[in-house]
ModelCIF file with pLDDT and N, C-alpha, C, O atoms, coordinates in Angstrom:
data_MODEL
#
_entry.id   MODEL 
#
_entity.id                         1 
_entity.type                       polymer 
_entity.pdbx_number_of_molecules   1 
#
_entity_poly.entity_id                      1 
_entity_poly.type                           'polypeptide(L)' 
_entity_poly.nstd_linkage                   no 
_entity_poly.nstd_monomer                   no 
_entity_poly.pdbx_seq_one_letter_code       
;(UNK)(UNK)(UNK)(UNK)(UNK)(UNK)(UNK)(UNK)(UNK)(UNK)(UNK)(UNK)(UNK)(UNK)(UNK)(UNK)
(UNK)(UNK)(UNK)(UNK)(UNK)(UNK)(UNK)(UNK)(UNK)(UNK)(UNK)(UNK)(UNK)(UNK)(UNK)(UNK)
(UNK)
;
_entity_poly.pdbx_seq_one_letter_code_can   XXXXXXXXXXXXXXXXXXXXXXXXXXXXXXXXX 
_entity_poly.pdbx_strand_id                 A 
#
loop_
_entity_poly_seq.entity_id 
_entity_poly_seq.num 
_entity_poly_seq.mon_id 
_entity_poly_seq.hetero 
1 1  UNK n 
1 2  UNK n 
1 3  UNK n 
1 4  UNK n 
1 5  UNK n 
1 6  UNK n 
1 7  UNK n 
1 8  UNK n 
1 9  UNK n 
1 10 UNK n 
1 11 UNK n 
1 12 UNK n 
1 13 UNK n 
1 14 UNK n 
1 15 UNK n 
1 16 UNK n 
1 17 UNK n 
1 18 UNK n 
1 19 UNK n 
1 20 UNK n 
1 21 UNK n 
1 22 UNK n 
1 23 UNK n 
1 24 UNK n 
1 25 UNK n 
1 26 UNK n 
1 27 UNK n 
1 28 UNK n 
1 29 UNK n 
1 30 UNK n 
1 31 UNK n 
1 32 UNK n 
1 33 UNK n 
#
_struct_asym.id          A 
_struct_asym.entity_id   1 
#
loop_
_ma_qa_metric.id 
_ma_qa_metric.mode 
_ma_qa_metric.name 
_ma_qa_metric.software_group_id 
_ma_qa_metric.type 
1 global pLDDT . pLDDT 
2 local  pLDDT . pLDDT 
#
_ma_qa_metric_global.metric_id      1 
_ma_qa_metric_global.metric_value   96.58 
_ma_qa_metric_global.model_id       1 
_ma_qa_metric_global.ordinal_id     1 
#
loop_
_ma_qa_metric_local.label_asym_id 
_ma_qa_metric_local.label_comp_id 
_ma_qa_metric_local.label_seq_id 
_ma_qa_metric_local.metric_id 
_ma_qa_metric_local.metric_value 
_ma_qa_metric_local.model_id 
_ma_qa_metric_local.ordinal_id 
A UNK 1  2 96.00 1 1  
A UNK 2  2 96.00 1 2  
A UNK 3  2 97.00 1 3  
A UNK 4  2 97.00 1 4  
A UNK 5  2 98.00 1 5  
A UNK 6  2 98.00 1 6  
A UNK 7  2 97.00 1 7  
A UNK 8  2 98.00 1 8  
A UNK 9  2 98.00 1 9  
A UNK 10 2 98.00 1 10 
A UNK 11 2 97.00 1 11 
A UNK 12 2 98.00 1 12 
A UNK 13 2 97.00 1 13 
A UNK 14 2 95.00 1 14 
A UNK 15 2 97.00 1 15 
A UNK 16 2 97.00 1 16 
A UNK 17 2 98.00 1 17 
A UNK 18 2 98.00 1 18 
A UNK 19 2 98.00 1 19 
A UNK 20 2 98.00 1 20 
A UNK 21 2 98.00 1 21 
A UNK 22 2 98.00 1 22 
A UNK 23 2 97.00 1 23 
A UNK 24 2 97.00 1 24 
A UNK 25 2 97.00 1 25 
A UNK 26 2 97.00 1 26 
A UNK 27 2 94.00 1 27 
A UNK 28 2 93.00 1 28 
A UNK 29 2 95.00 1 29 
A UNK 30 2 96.00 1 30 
A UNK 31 2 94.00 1 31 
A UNK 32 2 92.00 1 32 
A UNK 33 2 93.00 1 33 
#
loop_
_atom_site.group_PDB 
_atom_site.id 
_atom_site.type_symbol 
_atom_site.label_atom_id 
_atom_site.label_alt_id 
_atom_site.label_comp_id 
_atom_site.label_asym_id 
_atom_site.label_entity_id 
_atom_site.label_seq_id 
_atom_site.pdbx_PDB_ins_code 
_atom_site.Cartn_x 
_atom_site.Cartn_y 
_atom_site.Cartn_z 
_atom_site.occupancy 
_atom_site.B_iso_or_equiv 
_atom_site.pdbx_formal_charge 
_atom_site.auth_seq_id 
_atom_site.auth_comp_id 
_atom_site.auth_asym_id 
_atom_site.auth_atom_id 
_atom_site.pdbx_PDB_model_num 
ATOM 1   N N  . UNK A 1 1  ? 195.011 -39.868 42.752 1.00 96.00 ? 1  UNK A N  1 
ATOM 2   C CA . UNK A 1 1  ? 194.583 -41.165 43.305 1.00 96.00 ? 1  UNK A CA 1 
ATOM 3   C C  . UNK A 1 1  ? 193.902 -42.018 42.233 1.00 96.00 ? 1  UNK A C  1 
ATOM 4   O O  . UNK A 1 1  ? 194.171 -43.207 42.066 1.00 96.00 ? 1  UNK A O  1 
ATOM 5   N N  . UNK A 1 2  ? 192.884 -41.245 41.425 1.00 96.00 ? 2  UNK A N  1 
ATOM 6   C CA . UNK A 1 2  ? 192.367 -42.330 40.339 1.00 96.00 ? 2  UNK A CA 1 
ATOM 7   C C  . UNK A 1 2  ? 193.592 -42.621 39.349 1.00 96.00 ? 2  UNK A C  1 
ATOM 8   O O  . UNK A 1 2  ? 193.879 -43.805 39.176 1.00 96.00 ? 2  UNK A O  1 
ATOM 9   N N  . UNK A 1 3  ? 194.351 -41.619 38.672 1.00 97.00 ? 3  UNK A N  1 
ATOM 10  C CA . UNK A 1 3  ? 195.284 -41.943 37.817 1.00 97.00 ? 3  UNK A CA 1 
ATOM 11  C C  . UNK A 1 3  ? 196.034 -43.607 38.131 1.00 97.00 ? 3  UNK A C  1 
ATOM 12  O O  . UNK A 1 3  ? 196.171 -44.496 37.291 1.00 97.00 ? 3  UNK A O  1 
ATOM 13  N N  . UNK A 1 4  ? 196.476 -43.658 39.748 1.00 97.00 ? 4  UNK A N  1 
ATOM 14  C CA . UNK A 1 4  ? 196.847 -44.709 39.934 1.00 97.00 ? 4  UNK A CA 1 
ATOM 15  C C  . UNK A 1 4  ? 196.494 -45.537 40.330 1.00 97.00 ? 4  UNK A C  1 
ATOM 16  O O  . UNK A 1 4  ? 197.288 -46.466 40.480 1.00 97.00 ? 4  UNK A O  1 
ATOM 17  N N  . UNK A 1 5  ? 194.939 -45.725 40.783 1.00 98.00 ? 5  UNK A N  1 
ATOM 18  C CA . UNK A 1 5  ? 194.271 -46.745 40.876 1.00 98.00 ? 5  UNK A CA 1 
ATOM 19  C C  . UNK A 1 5  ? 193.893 -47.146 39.695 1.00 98.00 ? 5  UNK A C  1 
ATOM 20  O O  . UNK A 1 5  ? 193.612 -48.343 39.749 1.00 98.00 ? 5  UNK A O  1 
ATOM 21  N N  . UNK A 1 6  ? 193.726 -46.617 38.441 1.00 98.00 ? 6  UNK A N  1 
ATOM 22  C CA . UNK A 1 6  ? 193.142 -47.139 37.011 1.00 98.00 ? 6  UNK A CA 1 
ATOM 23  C C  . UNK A 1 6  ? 194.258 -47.763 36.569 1.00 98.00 ? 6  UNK A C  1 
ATOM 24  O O  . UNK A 1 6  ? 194.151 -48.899 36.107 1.00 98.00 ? 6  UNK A O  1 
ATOM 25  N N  . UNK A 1 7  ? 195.265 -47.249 36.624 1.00 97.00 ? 7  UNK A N  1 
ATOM 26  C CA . UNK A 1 7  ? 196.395 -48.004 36.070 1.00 97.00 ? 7  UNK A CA 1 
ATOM 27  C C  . UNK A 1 7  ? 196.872 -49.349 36.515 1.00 97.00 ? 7  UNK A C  1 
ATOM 28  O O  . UNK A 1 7  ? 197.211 -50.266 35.768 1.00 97.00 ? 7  UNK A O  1 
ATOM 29  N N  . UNK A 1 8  ? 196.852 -49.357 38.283 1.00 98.00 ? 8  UNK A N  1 
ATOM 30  C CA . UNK A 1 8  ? 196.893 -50.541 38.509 1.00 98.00 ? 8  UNK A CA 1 
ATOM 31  C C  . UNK A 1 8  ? 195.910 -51.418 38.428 1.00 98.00 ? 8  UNK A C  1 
ATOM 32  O O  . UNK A 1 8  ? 196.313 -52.566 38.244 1.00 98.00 ? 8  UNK A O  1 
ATOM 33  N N  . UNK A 1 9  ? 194.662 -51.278 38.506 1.00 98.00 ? 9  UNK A N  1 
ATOM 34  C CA . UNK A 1 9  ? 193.573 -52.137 38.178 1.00 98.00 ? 9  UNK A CA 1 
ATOM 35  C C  . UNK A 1 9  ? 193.437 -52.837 36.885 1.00 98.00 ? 9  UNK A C  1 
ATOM 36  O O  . UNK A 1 9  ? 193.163 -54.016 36.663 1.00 98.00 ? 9  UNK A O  1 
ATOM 37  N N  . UNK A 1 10 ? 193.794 -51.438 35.729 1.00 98.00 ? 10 UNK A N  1 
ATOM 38  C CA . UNK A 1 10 ? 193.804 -52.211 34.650 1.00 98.00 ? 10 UNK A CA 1 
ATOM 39  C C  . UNK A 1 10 ? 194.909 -53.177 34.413 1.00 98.00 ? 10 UNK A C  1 
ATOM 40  O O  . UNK A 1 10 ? 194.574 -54.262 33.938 1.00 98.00 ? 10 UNK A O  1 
ATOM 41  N N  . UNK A 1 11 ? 196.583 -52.904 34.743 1.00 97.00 ? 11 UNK A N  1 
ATOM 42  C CA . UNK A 1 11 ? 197.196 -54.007 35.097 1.00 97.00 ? 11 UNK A CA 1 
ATOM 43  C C  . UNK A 1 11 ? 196.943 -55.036 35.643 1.00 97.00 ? 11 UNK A C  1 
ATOM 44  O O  . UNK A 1 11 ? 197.487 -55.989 35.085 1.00 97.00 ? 11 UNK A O  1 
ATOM 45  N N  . UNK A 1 12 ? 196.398 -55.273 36.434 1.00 98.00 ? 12 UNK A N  1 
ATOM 46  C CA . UNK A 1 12 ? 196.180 -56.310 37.302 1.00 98.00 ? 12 UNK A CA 1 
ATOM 47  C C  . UNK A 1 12 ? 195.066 -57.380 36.352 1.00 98.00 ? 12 UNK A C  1 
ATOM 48  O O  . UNK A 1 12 ? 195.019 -58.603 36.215 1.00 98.00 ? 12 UNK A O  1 
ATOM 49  N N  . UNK A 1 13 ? 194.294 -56.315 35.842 1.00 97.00 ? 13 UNK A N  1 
ATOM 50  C CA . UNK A 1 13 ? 192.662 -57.361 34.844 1.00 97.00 ? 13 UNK A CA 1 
ATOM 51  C C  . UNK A 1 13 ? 192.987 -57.200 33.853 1.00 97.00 ? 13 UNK A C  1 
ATOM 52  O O  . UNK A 1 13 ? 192.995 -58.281 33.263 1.00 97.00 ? 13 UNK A O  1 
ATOM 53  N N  . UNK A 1 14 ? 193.489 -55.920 32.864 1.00 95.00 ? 14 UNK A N  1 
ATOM 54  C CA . UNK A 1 14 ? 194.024 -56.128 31.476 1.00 95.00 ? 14 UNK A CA 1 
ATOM 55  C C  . UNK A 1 14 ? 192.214 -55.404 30.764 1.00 95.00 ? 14 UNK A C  1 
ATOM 56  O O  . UNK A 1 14 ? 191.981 -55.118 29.590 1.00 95.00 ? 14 UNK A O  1 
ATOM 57  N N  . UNK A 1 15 ? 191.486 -55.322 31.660 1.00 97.00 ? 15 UNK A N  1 
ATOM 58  C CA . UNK A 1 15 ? 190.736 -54.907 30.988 1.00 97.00 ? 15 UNK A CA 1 
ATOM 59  C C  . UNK A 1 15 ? 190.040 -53.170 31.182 1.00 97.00 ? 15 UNK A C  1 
ATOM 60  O O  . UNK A 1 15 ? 190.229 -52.664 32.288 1.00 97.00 ? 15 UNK A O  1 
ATOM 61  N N  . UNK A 1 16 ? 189.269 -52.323 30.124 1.00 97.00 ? 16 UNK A N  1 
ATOM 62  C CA . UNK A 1 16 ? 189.299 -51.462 30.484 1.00 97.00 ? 16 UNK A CA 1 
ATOM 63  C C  . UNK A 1 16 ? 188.372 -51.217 31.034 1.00 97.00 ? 16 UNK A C  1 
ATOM 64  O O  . UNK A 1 16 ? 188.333 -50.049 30.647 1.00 97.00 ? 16 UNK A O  1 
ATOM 65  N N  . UNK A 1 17 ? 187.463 -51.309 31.692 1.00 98.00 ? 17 UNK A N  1 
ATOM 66  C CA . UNK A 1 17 ? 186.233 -51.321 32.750 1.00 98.00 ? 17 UNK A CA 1 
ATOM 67  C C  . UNK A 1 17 ? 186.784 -51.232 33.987 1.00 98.00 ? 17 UNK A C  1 
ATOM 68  O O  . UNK A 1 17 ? 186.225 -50.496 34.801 1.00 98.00 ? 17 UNK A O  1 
ATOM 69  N N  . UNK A 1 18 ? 188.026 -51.986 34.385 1.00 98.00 ? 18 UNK A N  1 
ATOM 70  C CA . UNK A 1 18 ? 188.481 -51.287 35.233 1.00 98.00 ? 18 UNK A CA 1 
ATOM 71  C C  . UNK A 1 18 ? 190.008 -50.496 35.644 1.00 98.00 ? 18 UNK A C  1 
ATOM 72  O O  . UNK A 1 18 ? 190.870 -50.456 36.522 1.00 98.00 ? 18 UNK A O  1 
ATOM 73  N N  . UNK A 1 19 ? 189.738 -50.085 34.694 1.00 98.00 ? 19 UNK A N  1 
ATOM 74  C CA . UNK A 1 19 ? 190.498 -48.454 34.645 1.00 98.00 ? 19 UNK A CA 1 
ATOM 75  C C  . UNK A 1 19 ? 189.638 -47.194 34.967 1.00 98.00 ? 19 UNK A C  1 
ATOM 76  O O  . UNK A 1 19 ? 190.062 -46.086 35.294 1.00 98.00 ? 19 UNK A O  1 
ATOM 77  N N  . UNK A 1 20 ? 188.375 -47.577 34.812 1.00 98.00 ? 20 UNK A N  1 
ATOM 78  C CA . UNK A 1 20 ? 187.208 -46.730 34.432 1.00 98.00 ? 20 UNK A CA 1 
ATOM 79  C C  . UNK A 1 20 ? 186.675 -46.590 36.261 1.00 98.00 ? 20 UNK A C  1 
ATOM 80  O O  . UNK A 1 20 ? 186.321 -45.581 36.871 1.00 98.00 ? 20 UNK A O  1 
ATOM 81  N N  . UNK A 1 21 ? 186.808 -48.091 36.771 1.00 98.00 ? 21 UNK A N  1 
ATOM 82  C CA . UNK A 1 21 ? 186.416 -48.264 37.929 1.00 98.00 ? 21 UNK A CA 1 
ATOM 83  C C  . UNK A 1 21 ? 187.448 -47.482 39.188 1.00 98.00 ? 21 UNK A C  1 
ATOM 84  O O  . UNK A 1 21 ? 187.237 -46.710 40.123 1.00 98.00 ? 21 UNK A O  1 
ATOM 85  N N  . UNK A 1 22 ? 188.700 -48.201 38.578 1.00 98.00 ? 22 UNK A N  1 
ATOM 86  C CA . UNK A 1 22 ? 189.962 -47.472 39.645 1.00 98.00 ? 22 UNK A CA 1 
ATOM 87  C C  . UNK A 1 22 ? 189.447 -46.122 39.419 1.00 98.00 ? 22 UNK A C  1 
ATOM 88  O O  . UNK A 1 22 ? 188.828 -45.627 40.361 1.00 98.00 ? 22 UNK A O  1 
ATOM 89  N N  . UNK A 1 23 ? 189.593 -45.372 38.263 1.00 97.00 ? 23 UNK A N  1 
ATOM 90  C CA . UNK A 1 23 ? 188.976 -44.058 38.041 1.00 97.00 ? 23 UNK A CA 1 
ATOM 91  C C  . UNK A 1 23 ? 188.298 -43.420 39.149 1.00 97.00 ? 23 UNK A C  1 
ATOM 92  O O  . UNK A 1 23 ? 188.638 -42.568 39.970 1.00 97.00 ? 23 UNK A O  1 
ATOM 93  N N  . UNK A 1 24 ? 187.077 -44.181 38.899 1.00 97.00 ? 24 UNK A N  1 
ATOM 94  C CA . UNK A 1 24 ? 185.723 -43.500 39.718 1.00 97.00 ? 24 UNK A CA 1 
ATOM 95  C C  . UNK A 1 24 ? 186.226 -43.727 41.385 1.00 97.00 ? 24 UNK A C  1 
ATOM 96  O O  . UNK A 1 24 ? 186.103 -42.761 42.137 1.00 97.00 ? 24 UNK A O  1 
ATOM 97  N N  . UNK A 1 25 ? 186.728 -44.880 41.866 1.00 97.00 ? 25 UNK A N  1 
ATOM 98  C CA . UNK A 1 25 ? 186.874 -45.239 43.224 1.00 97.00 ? 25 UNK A CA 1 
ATOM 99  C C  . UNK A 1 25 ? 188.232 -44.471 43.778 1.00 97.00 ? 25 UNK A C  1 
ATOM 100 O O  . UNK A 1 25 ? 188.275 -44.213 44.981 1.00 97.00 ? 25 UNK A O  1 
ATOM 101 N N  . UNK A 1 26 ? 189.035 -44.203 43.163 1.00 97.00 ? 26 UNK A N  1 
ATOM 102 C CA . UNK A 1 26 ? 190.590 -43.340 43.296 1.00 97.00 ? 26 UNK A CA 1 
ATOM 103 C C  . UNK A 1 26 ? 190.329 -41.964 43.397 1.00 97.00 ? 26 UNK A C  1 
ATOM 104 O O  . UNK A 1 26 ? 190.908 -41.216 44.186 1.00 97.00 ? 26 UNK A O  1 
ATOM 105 N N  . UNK A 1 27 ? 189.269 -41.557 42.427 1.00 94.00 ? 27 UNK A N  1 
ATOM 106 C CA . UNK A 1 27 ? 188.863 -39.736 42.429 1.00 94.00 ? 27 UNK A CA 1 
ATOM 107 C C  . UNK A 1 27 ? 187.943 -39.173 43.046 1.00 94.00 ? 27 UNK A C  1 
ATOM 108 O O  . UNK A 1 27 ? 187.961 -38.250 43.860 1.00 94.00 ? 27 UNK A O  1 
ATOM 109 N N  . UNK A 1 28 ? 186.459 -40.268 42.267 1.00 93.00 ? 28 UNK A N  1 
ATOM 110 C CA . UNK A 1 28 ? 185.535 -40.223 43.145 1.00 93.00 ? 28 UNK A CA 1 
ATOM 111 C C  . UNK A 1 28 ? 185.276 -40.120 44.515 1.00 93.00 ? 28 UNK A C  1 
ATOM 112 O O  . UNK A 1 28 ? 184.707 -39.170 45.053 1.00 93.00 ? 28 UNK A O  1 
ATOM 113 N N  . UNK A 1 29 ? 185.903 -41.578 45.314 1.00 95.00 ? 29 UNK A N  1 
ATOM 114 C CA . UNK A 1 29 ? 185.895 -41.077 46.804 1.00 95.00 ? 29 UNK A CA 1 
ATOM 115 C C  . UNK A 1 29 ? 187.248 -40.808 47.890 1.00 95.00 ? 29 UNK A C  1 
ATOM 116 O O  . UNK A 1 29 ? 187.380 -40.095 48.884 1.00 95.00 ? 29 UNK A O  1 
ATOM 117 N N  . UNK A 1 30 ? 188.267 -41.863 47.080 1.00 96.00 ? 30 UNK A N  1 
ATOM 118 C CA . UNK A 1 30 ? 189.469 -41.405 47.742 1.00 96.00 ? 30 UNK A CA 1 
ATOM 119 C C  . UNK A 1 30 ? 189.816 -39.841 47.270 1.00 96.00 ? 30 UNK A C  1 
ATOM 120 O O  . UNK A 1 30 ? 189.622 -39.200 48.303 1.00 96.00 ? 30 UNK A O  1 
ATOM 121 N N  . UNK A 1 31 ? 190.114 -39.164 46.522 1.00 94.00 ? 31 UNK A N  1 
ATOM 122 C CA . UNK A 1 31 ? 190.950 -37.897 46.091 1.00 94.00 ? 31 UNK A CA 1 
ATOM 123 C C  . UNK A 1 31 ? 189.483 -36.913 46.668 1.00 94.00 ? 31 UNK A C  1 
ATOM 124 O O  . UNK A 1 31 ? 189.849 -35.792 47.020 1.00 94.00 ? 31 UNK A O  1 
ATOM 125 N N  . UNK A 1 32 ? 188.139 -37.107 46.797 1.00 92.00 ? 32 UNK A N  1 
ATOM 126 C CA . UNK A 1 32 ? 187.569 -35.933 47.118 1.00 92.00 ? 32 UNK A CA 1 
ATOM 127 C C  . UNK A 1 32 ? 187.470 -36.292 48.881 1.00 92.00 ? 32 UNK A C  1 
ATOM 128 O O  . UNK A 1 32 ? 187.387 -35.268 49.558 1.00 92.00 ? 32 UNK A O  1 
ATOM 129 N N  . UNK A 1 33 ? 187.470 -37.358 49.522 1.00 93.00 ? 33 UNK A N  1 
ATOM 130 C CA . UNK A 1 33 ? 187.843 -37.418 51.165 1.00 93.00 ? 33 UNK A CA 1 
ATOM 131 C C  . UNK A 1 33 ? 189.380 -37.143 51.127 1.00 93.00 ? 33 UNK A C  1 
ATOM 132 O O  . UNK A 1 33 ? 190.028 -37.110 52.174 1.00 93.00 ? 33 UNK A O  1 
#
């Protein structure tokens, strides 16, 4: 779930803060609920 939330986030902004963010919000709470 983070793999592909970072990827699309950073697509979407181009920046890497949020890759970092999709990261945390994709693994953090989606992949551990």
């Amino acid at each position: 779930f983070g793999a592909v939330l970072s990827g699309l986030l950073y697509r979407a902004t181009g920046k890497q803060i949020a890759a970092v963010i999709g990261e945390i919000i994709g693994t953090g709470i989606i992949g551990a609920m």
